[in-house]
Protein backbone atom coordinates (compact mmCIF):
# COMPACT_ATOMS: atom_id res chain seq x y z
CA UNK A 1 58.03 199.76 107.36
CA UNK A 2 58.27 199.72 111.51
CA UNK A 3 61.32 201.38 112.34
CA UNK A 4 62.38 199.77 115.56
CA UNK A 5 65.55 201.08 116.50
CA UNK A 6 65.46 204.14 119.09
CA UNK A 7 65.18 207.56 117.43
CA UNK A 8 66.35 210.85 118.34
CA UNK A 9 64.56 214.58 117.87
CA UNK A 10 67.24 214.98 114.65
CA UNK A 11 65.62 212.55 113.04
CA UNK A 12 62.24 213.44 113.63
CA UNK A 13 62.12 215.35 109.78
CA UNK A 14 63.39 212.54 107.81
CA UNK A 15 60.99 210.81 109.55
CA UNK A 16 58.16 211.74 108.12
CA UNK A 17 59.73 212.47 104.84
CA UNK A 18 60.18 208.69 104.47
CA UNK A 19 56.75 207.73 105.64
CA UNK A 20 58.35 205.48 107.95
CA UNK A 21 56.21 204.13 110.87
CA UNK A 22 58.18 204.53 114.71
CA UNK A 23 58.08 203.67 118.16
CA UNK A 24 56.46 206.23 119.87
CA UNK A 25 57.63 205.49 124.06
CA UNK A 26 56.64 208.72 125.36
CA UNK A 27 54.94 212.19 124.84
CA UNK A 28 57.59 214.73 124.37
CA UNK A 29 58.61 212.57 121.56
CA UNK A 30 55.55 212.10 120.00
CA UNK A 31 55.19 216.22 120.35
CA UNK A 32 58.09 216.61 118.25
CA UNK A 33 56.30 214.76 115.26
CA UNK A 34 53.06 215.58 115.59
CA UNK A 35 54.11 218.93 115.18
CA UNK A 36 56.68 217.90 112.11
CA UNK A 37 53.87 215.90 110.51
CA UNK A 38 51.66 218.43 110.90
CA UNK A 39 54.06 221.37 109.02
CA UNK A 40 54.77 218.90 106.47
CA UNK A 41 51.17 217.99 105.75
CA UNK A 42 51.71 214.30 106.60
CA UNK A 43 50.72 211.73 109.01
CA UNK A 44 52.77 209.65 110.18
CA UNK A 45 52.12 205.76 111.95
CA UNK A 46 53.16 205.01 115.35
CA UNK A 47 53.39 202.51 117.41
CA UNK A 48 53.12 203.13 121.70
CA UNK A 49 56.01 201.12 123.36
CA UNK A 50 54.77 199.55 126.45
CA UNK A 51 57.79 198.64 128.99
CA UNK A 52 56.25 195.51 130.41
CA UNK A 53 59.65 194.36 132.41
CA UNK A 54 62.33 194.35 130.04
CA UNK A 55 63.50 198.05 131.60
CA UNK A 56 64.47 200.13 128.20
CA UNK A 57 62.43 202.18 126.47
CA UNK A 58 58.85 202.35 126.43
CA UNK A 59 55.87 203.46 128.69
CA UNK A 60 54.94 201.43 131.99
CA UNK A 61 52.13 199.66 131.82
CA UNK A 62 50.00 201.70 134.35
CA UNK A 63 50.64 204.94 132.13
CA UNK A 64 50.03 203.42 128.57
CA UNK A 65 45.91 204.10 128.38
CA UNK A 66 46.99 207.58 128.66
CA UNK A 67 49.28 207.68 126.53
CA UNK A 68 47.54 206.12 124.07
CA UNK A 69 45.33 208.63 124.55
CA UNK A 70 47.89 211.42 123.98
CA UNK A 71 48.98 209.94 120.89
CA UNK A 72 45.39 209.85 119.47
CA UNK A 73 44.88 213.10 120.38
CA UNK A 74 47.87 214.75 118.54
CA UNK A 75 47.43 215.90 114.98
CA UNK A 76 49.53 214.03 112.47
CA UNK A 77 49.71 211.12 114.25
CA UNK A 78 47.65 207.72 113.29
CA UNK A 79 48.25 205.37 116.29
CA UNK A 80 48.61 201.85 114.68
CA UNK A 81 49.84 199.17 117.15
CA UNK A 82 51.16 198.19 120.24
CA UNK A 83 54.05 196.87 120.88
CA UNK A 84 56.83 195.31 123.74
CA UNK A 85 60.02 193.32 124.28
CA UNK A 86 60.79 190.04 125.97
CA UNK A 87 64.46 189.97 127.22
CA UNK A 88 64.03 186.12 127.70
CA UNK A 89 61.58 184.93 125.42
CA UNK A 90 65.01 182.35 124.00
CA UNK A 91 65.71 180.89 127.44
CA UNK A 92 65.08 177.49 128.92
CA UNK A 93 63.08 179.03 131.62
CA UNK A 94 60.40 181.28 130.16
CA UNK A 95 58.27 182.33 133.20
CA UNK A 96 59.29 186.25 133.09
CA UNK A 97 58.65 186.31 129.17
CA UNK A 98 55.12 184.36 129.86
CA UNK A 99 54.53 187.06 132.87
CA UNK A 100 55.09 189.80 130.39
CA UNK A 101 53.19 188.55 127.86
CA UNK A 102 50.29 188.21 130.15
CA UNK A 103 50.92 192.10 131.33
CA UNK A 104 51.44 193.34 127.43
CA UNK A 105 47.78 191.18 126.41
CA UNK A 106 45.97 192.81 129.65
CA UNK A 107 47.68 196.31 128.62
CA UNK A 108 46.85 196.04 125.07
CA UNK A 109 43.01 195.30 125.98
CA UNK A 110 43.10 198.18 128.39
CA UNK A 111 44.24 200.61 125.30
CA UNK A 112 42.10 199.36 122.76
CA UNK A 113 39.31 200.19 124.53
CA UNK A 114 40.43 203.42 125.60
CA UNK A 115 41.15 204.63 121.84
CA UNK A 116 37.82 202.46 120.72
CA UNK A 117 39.59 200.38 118.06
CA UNK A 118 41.83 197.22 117.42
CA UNK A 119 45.53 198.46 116.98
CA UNK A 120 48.41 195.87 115.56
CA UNK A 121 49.90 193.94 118.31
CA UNK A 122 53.31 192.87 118.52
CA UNK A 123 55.82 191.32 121.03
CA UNK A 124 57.36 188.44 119.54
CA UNK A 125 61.12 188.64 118.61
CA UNK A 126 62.94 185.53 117.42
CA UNK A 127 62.59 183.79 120.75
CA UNK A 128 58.92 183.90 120.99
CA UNK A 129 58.57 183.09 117.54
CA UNK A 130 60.39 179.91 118.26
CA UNK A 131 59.55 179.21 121.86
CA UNK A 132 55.85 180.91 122.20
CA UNK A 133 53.79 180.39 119.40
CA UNK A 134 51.19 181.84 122.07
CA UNK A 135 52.69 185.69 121.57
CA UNK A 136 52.46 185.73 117.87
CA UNK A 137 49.31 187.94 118.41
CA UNK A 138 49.25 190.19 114.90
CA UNK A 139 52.77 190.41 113.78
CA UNK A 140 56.14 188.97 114.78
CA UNK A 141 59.55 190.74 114.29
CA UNK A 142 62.12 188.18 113.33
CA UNK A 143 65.76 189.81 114.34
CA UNK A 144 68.96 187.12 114.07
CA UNK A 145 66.63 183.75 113.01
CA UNK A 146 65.90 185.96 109.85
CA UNK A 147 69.89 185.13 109.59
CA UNK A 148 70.10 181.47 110.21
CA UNK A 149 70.84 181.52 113.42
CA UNK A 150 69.40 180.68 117.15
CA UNK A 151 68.92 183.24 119.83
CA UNK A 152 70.41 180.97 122.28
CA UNK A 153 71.36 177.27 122.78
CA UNK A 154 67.65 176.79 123.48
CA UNK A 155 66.64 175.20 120.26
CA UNK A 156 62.93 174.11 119.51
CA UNK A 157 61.97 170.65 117.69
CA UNK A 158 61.48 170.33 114.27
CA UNK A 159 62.75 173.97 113.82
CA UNK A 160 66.20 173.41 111.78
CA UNK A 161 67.97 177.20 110.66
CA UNK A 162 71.03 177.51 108.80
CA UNK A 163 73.14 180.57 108.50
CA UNK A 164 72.58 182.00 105.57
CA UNK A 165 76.01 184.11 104.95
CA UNK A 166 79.43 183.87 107.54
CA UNK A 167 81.38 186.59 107.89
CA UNK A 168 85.90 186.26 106.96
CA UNK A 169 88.60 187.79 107.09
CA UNK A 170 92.38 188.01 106.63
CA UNK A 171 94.48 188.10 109.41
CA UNK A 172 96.96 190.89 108.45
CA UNK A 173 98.81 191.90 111.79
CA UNK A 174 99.73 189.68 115.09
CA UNK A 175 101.16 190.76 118.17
């Protein structure tokens, strides 16, 4: 299990009491549980974030080598993939996403060699997965099509979802 969601130094113990594999987007983080994992006798999987243009978490692209680097160094740690985010991998124009995803392959080759193995990669969220069959590299992570529904109005051939629960309720108050 990839935990994708941003975590927080609190969480850093539960963490590797689930066994739980995270995001790791930069060092100080990536301290913290290396040094948890460590006093807990566990190791725990992460993943290095790369910020290829997207702008939220996550290492740039010029830093991730050594920070792939860090995180192979640190004890309790077992780096196992790569991984980024396309913002616009579900829109009609997909020239940023396809620039990222040419960054994030480039990036990924650059770290692989560094750490002298083949790590999982991953950048394909529901958008890609319908729209750029190109960035399903290792893994994909499905987000609202594992629901039913589209990204966006941008809607592929021959790929027909249906919702697979709505949501009601019972107007009890107007003003």
């Amino acid at each position: 299990v990839l935990l994708l969601g941003i975590t927080t130094p609190e969480d850093v113990p539960a963490i590797v009491e689930s066994g739980v594999q995270v995001v790791a987007p930069d060092v100080r983080f990536a301290e913290l549980l290396s040094r948890a994992a460590v006093a807990a006798g566990r190791t725990v999987g992460v993943h290095l974030k790369v910020d290829t243009g997207m702008g939220r978490i996550g290492v740039q692209a010029d830093g991730a080598v050594e920070l792939a680097r860090m995180l192979e160094a640190l004890p309790g740690l077992d780096l196992v993939g790569v991984m980024t985010h396309f913002p616009t991998s579900d829109s009609e124009d997909l020239t940023f996403a396809r620039q990222q995803f040419g960054l994030f392959k480039r990036v990924c080759g650059d770290v692989c060699a560094a750490v002298g193995r083949g790590l999982l990669r991953h950048c394909a969220n529901s958008g890609a997965i319908l729209l750029m069959p190109e960035a399903h590299l290792d893994a994909v992570r499905p987000g609202i099509i594992v629901y039913g529904c589209y990204p966006s109005d941008v809607r592929p051939a021959g790929v027909a979802l249906q919702p697979v629960m709505s949501l009601a309720a019972r107007i009890v108050f107007l003003k």
